[in-house]
Protein backbone atom coordinates (compact mmCIF):
# COMPACT_ATOMS: atom_id res chain seq x y z
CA UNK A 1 -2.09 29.60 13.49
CA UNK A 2 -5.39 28.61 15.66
CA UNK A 3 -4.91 25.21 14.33
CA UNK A 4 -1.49 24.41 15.81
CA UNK A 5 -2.21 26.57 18.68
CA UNK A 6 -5.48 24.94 19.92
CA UNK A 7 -4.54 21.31 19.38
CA UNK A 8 -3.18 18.63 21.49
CA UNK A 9 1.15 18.83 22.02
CA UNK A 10 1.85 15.22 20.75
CA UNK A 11 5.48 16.40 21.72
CA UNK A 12 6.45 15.68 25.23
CA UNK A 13 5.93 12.01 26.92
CA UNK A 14 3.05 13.00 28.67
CA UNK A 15 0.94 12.82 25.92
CA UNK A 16 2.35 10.17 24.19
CA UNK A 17 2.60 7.90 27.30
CA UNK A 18 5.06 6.62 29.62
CA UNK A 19 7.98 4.55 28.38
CA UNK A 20 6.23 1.51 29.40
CA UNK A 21 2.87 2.65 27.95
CA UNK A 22 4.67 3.27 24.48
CA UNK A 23 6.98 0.32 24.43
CA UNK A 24 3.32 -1.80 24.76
CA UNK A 25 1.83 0.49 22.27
CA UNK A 26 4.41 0.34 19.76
CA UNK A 27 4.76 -3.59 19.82
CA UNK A 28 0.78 -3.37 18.98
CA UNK A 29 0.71 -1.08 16.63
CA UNK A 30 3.03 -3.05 14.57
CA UNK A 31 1.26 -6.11 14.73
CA UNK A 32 -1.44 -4.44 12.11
CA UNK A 33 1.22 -4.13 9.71
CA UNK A 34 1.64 -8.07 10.14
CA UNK A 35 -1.69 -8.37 9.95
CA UNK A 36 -3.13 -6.26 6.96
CA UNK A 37 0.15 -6.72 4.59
CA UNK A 38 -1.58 -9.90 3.14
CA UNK A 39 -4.09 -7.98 1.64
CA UNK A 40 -1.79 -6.07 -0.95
CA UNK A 41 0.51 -9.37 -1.09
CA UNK A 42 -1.63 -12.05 -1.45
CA UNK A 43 -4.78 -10.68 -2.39
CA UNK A 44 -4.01 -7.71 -4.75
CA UNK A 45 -0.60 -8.80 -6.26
CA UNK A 46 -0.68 -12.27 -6.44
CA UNK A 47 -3.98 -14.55 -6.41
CA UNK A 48 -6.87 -12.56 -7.46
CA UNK A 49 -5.83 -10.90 -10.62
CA UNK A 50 -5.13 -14.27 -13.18
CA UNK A 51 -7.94 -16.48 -10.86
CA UNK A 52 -10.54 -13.27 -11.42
CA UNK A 53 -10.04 -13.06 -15.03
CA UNK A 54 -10.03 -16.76 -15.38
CA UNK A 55 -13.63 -16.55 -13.92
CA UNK A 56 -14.75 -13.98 -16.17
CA UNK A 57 -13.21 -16.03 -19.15
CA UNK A 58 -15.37 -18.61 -17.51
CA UNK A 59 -18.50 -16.32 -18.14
CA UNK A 60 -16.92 -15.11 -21.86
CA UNK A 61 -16.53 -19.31 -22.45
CA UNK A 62 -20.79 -19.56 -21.58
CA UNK A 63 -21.98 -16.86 -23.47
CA UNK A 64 -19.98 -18.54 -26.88
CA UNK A 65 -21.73 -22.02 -25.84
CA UNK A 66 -25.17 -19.57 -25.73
CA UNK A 67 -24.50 -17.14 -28.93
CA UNK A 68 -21.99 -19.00 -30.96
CA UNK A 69 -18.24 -18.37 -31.84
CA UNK A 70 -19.30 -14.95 -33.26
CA UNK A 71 -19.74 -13.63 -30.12
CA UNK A 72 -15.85 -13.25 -29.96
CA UNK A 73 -14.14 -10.39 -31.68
CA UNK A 74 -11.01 -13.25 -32.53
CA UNK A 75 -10.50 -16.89 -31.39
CA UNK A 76 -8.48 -15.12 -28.07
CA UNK A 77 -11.06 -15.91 -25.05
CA UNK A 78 -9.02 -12.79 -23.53
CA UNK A 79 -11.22 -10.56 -26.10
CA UNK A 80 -14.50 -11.88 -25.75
CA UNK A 81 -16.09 -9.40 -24.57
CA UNK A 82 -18.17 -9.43 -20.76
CA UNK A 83 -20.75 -7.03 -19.69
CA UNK A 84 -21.83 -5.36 -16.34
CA UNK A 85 -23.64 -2.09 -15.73
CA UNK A 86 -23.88 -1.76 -19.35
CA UNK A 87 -20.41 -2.02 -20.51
CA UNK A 88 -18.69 -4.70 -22.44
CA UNK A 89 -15.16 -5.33 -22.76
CA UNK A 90 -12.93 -7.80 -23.24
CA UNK A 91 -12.29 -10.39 -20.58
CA UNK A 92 -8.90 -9.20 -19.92
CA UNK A 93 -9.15 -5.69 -19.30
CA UNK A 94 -10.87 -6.65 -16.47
CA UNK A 95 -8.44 -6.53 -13.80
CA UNK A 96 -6.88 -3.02 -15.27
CA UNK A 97 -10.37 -1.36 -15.35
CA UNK A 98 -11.02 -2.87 -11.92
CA UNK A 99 -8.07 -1.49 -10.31
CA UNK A 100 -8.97 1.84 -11.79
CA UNK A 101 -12.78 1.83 -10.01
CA UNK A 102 -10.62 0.72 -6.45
CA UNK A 103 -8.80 3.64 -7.01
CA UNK A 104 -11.32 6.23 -7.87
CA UNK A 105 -13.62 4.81 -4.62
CA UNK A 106 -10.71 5.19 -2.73
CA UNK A 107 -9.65 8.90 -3.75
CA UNK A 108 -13.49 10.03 -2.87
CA UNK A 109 -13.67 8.01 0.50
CA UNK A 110 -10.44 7.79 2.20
CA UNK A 111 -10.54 11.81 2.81
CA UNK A 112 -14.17 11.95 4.69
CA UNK A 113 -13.13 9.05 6.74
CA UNK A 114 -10.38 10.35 8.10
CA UNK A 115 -11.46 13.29 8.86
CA UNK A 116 -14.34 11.33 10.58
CA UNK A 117 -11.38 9.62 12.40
CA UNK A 118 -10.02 13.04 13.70
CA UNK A 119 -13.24 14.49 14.42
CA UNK A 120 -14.49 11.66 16.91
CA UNK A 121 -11.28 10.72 17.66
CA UNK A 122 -12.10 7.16 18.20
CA UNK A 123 -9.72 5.77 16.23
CA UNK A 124 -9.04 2.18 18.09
CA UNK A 125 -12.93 1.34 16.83
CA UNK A 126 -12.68 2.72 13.31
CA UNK A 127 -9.44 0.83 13.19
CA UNK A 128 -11.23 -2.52 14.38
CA UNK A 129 -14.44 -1.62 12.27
CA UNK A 130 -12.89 -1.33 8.76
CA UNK A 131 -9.91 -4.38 9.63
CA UNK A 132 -13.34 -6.87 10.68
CA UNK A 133 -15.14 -5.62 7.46
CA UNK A 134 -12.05 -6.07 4.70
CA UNK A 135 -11.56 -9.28 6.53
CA UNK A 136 -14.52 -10.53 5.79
CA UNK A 137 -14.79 -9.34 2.19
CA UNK A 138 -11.28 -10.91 1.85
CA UNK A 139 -12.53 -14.28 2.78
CA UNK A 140 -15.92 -13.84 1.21
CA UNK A 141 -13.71 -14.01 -2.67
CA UNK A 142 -13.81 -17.83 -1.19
CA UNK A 143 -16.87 -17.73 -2.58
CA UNK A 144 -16.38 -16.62 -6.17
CA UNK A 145 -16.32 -19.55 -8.57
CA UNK A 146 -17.63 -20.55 -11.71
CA UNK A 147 -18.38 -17.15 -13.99
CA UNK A 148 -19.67 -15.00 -11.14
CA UNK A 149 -16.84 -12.44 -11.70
CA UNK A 150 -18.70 -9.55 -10.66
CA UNK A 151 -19.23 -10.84 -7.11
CA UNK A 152 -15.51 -10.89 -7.26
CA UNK A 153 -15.28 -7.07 -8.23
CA UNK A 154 -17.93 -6.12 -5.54
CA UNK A 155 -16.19 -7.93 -2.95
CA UNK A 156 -12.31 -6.76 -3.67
CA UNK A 157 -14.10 -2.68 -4.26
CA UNK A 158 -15.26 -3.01 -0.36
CA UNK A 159 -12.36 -4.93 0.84
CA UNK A 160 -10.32 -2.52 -1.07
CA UNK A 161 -11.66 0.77 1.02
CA UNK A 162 -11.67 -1.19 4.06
CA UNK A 163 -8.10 -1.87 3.46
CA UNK A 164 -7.24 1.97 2.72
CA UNK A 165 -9.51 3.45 5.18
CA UNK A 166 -7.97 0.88 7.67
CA UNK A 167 -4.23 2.10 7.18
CA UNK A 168 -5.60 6.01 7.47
CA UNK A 169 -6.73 5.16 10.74
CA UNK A 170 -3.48 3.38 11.93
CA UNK A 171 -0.48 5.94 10.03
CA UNK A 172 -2.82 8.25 12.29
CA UNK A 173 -1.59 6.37 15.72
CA UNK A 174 1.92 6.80 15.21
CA UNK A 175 2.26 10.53 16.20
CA UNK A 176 0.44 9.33 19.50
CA UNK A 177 1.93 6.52 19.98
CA UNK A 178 5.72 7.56 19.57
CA UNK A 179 7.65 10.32 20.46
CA UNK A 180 9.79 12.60 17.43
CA UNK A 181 12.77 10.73 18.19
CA UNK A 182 11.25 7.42 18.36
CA UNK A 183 9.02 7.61 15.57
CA UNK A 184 11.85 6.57 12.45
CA UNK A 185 12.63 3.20 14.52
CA UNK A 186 8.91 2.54 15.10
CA UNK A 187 7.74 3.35 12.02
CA UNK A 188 10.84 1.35 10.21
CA UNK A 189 10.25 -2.05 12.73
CA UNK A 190 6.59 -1.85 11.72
CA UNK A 191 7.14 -1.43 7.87
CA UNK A 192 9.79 -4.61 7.97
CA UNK A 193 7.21 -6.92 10.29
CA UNK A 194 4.78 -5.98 7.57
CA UNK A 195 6.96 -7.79 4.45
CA UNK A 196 7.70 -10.36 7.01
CA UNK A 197 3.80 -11.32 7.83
CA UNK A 198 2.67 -10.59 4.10
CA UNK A 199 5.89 -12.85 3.43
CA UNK A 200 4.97 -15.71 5.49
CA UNK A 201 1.28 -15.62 4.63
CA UNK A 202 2.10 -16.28 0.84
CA UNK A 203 4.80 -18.91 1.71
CA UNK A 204 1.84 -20.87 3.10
CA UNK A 205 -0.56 -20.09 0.39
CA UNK A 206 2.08 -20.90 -2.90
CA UNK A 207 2.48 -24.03 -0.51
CA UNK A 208 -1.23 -24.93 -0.77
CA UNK A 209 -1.14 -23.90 -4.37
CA UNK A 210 2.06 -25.51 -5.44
CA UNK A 211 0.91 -29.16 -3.35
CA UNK A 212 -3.16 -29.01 -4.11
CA UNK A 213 -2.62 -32.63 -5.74
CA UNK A 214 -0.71 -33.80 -2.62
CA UNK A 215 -4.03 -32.32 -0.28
CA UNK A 216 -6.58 -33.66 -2.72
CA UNK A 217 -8.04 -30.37 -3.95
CA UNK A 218 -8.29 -28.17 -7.34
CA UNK A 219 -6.12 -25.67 -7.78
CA UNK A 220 -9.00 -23.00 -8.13
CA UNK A 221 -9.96 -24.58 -4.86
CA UNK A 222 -6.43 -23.80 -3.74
CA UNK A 223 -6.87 -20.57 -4.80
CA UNK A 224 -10.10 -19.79 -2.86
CA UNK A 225 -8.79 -21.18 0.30
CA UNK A 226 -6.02 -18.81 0.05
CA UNK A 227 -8.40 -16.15 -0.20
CA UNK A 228 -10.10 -17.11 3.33
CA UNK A 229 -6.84 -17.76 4.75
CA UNK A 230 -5.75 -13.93 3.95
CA UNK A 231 -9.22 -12.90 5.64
CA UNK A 232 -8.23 -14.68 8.62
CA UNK A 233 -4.69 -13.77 8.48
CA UNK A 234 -6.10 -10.09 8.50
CA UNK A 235 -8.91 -10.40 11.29
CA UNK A 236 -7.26 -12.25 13.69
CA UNK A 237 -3.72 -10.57 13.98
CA UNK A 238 -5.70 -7.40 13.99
CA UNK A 239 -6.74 -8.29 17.73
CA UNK A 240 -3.40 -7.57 19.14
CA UNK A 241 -3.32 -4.08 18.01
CA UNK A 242 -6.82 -3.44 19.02
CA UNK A 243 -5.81 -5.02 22.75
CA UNK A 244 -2.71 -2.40 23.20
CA UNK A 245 -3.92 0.92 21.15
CA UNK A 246 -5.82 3.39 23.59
CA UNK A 247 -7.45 6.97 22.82
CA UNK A 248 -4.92 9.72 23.27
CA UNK A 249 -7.18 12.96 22.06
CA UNK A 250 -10.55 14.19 22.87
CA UNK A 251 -13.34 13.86 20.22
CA UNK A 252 -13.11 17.25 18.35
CA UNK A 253 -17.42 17.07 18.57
CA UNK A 254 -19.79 16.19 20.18
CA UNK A 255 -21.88 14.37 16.52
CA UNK A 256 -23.31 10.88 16.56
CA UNK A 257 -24.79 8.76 13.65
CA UNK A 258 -25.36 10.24 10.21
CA UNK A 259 -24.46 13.52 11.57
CA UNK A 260 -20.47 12.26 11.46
CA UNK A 261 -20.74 12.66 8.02
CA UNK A 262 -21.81 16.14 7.64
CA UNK A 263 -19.24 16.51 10.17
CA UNK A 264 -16.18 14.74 8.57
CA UNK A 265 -16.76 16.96 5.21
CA UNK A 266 -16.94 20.24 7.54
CA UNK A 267 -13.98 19.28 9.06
CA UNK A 268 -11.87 17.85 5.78
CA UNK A 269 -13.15 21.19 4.32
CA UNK A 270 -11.23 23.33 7.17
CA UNK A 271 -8.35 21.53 7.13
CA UNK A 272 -7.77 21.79 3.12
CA UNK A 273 -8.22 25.40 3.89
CA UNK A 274 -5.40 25.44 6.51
CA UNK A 275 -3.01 22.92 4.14
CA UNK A 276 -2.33 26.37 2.71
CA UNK A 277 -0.85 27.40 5.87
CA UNK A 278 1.87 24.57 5.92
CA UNK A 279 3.53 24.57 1.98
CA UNK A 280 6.77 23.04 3.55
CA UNK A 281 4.23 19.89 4.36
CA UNK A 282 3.13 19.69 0.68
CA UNK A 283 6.77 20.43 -1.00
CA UNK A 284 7.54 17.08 0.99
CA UNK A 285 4.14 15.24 0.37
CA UNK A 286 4.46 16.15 -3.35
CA UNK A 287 8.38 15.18 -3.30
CA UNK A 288 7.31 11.81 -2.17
CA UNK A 289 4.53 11.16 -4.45
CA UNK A 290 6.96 11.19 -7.11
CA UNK A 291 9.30 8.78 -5.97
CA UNK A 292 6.82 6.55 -4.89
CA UNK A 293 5.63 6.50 -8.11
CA UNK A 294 8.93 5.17 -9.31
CA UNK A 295 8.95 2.24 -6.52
CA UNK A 296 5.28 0.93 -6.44
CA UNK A 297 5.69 0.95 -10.52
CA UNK A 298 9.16 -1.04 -10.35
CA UNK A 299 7.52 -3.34 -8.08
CA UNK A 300 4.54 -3.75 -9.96
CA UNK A 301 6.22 -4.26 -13.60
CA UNK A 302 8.74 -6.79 -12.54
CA UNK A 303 7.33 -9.68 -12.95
CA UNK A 304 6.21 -8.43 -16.22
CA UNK A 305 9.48 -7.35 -16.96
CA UNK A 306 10.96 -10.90 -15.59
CA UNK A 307 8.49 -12.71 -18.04
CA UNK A 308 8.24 -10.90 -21.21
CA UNK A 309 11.87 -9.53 -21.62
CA UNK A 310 14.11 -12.17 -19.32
CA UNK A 311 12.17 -15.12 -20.33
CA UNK A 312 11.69 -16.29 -16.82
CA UNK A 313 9.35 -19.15 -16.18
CA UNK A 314 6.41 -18.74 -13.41
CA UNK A 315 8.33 -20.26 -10.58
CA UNK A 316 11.57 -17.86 -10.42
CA UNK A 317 8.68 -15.05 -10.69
CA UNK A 318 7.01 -16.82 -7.40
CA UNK A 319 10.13 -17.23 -5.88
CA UNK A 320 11.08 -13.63 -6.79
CA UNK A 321 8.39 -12.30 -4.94
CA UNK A 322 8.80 -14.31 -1.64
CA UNK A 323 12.19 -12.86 -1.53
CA UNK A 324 11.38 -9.54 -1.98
CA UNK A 325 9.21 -9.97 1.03
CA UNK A 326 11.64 -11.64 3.36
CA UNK A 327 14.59 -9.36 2.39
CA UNK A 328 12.08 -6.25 2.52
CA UNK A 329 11.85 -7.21 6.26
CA UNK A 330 15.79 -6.67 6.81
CA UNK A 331 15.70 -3.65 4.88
CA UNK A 332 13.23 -1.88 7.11
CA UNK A 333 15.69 -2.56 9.79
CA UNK A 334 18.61 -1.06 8.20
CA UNK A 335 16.78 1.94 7.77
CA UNK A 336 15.34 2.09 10.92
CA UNK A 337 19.10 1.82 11.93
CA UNK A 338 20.53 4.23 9.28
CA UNK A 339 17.60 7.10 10.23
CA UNK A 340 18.94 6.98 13.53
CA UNK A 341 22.31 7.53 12.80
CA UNK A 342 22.05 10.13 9.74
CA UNK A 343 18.38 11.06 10.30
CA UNK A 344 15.33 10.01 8.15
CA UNK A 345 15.93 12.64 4.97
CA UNK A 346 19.81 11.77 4.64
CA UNK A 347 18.46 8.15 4.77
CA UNK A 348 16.07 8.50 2.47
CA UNK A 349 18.21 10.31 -0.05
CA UNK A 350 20.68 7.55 0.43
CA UNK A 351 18.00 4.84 -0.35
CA UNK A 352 16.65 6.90 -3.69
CA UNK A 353 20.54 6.54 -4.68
CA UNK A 354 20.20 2.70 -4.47
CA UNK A 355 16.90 2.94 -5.94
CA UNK A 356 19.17 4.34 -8.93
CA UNK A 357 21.57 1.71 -8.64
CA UNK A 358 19.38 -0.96 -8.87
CA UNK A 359 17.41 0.14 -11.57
CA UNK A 360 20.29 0.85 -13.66
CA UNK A 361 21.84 -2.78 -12.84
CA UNK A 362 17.56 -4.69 -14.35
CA UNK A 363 18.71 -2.98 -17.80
CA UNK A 364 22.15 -5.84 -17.83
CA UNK A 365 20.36 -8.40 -16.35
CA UNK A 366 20.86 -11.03 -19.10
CA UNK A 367 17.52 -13.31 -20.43
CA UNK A 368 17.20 -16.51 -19.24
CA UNK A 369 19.90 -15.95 -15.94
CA UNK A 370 17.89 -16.48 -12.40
CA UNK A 371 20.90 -15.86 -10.42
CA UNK A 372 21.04 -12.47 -11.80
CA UNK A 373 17.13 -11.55 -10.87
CA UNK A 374 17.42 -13.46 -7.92
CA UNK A 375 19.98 -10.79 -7.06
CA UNK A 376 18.19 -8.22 -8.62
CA UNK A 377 15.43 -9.08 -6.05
CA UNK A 378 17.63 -8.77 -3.35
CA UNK A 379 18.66 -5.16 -4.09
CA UNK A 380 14.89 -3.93 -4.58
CA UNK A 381 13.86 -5.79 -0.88
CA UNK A 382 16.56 -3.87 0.51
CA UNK A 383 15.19 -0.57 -0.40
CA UNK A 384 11.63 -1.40 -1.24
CA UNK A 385 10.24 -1.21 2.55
CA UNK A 386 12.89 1.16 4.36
CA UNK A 387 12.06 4.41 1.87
CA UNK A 388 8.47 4.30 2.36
CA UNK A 389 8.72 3.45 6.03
CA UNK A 390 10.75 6.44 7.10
CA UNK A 391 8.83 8.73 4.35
CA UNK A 392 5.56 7.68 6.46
CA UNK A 393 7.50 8.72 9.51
CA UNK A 394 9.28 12.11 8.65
CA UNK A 395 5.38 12.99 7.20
CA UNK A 396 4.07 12.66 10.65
CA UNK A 397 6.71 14.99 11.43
CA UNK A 398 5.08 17.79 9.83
CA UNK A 399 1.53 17.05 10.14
CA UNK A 400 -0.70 19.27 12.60
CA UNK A 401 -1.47 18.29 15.30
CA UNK A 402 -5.29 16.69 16.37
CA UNK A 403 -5.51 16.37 11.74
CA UNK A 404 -3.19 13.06 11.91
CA UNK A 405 -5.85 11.07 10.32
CA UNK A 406 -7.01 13.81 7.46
CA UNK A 407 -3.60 14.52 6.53
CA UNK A 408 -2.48 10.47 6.12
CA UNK A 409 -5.65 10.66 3.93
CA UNK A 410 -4.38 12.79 1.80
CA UNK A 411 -1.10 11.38 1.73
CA UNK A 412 -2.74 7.88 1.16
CA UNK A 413 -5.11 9.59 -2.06
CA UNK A 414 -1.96 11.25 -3.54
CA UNK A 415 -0.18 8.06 -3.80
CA UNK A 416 -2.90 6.32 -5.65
CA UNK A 417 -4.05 9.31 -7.77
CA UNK A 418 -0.63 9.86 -8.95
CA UNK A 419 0.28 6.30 -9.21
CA UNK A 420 -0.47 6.10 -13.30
CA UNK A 421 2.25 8.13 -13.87
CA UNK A 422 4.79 5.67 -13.84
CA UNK A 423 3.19 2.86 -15.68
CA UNK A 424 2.45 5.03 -18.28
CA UNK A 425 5.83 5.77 -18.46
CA UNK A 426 6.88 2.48 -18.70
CA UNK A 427 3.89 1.13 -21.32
CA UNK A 428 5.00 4.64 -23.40
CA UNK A 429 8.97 3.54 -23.44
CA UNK A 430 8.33 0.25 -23.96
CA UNK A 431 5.81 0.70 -26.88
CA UNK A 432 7.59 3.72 -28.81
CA UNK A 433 11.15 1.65 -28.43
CA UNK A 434 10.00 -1.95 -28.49
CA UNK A 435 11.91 -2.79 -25.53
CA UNK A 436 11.46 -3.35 -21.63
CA UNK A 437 14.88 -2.76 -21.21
CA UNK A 438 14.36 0.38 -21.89
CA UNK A 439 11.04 0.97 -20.34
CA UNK A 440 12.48 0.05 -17.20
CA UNK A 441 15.83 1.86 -16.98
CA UNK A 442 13.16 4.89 -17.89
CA UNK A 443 11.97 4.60 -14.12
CA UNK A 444 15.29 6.11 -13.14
CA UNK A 445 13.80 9.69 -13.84
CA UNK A 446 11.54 9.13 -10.86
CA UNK A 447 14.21 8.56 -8.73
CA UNK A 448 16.73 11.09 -9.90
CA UNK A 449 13.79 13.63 -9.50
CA UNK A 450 12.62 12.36 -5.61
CA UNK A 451 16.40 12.85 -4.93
CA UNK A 452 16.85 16.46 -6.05
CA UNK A 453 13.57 18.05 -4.71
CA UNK A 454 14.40 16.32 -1.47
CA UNK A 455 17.19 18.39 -1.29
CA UNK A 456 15.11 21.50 -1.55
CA UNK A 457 12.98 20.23 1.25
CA UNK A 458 13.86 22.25 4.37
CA UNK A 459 12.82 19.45 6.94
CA UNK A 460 13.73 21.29 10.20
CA UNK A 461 11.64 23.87 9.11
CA UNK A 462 8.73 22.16 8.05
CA UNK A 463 8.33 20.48 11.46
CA UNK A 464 8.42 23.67 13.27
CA UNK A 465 5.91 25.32 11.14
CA UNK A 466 3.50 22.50 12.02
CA UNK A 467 3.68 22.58 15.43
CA UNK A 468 5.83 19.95 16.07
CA UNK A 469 8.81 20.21 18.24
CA UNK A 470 11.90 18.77 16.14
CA UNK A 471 13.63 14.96 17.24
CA UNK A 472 17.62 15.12 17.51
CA UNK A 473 18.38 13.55 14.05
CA UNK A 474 15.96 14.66 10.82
């Protein structure tokens, strides 16, 4: 028990602040969600994946003109094979593989920098640090044109851990920054003015992309501008967090330069040693990574599911996702609202059941009917923000206190290391049944699963093993 004993009470108001204090805080803190959202949005889910294999089609396209038409396994540019490090494949695997390396980087970093965060406690600066450095790499894809894909894949791998180490750092504020009973509404308002920013950013880049004739410019040059446009999107609503955040803990050492290092894996060490110690923590962690699963994999088939099995042209997709992200915003709220009157688990629970619901209802959607996935898209915005907003919350709950940013690490590496599971699911259905209807009513088991083992998840308790003193309504 020396760890909950000797750390910091993040429990009473004194050491979160006075109301004033957190009220400024709070408002800040939620800016970053604004600010970093258009990574993920713009960045990961819409732009760079078709523009970054066009470029390396580009570079598949020049080494026919060099070798000859043999060079391609078929007359598909998407197979002719491209080569880095060694390795060929085709063209088109590139974004898949790519996404894989992100992830892997990700799992390996994301741990030893946050428990560099808790260890020097300097949060605000590591915050700033990797926000400025992603922002840059963002805006630096401006640069990638012509067949120089792999500057593209260097540049998204470092503005990818940026981005993750980034969001360790800030989860981390919000036991600090919020008491127990405030922490649902904060952590709700900041997950809904997240879809909103990452919303409003893409409005402005499809409108650049949609109107490039109108301004004169390609539409690869479109493309690229959005890409500097996210990196100043990112860096320069970052600066009203960094104005409001303060330091709330002492540094747990005293180490400087290269030394942090040796530090951070001493201390990540000790506290996956103690993790032990709290298995009410982990039934929860694990309960979530399941059901995430199910949401990030719904949300990241859609448009697949849109295309291939409804027959939907590009623009309802487009339009599909800008309502997600507006509606998302509203969603959050409701939460927010519903965790305060139920508490977060009930809400959750509820939100998993509409999760089922709207599942269910993509598998009747008829081909071909916009009104339908327009609707559709309505029901996953509603739920798509609010779950993971008050799961981030009730986890902070029933982390130690003074191991905020280690344990966010870990809850940020379980998500991604466990976040095959669903499209494999999905690929598997839809491959052994020849359907996407059926691949995607498949998801429900995620759900359905994240519903019952939350049941089995004593909350209450969990937050008093940590340490933690318990808000009104969990």
């Amino acid at each position: 028990m020396s760890v909950v004993d000797s750390s910091p009470d993040r429990g009473d108001s004194d050491s979160a602040g006075t109301a004033p204090q957190r009220v400024r805080e709070q408002r800040g803190w939620c800016w970053y969600d604004w600010a970093n959202s258009v990574f993920p949005t713009s960045v990961g889910t819409v732009f760079l994946s078709l523009y970054l294999t066009s470029i390396a089609e580009n570079d598949a396209k020049a080494d026919v003109a060099r070798n000859g038409p043999n060079a391609c396994a078929d007359s598909s540019l998407q197979q002719c094979d491209i080569s880095a490090f060694g390795a060929h494949f085709p063209a088109g695997s590139l974004w898949g593989y790519l996404l894989s390396i992100a992830t892997v980087v990700q799992v390996l970093v994301l741990p030893v920098m946050g428990a560099i965060a808790d260890r020097t406690q300097n949060k605000k600066k590591m915050l700033g640090t990797f926000a400025f450095a992603g922002s840059i790499a963002t805006a630096a894809l401006g640069f990638v044109s012509g067949s120089n894909w792999t500057l593209g894949v260097l540049l998204f791998i470092a503005a990818n851990i940026c981005w993750g180490s980034s969001v360790v750092v800030y989860y981390a504020f919000l036991p600090e920054i919020a008491t127990p009973d405030e922490r649902d509404a904060v952590s709700a308002r900041g997950w809904a003015f997240g879809y909103l920013g990452g919303g409003v950013a893409l409005a402005i880049q499809l409108a650049l992309f949609i109107g490039h004739d109108a301004v004169g410019i390609s539409e690869a040059m479109s493309v690229r501008l959005a890409f500097v446009l996210s990196g100043l999107w990112w860096a320069g609503f970052t600066l009203i967090p960094l104005a409001r955040l303060r330091q709330h803990q002492a540094p747990h050492g005293g180490e400087h330069g290269a030394g942090l290092i040796v530090a951070g894996f001493k201390e990540l060490g000790q506290t996956l040693k103690s993790a032990r110690m709290f298995p009410l923590t982990l039934a929860f962690l694990g309960t979530y990574l399941i059901y995430t699963d199910g949401i990030s994999t719904v949300a990241g088939v859609s448009a697949q599911y849109g295309s291939a099995e409804l027959k939907l042209d590009q623009t309802v997709l487009i339009s599909t996702i800008l309502i997600v992200q507006f509606v998302a915003f509203f969603g959050g709220v409701l939460h927010g609202w519903g965790a305060k009157r139920w508490g977060a688990k009930r809400t959750i629970q509820i939100s998993l059941v509409m999760w089922i619901v709207v599942v269910s209802a993509a598998y009747f959607v008829q081909a071909g009917q916009q009104l339908q996935f327009y609707g559709l898209a309505v029901g996953i915005g509603l739920v798509l923000g609010g779950t993971n907003a008050l799961s981030r919350s009730l986890f902070s709950q029933m982390v130690p206190p003074g191991r905020e940013a280690q344990y966010f690490s870990l809850y940020e590496v379980g998500e991604r290391s466990t976040s095959w599971l669903g499209p494999l699911v999905f690929a598997g259905v839809g491959q052994a049944t020849g359907s996407f209807r059926l691949a995607i009513i498949s998801l429900v088991i995620f759900f359905v699963a994240g519903f019952v083992l939350m049941i089995f998840v004593p909350v209450r308790r969990a937050i008093e093993a940590s340490g933690n003193p318990v808000p009104v309504k969990v």
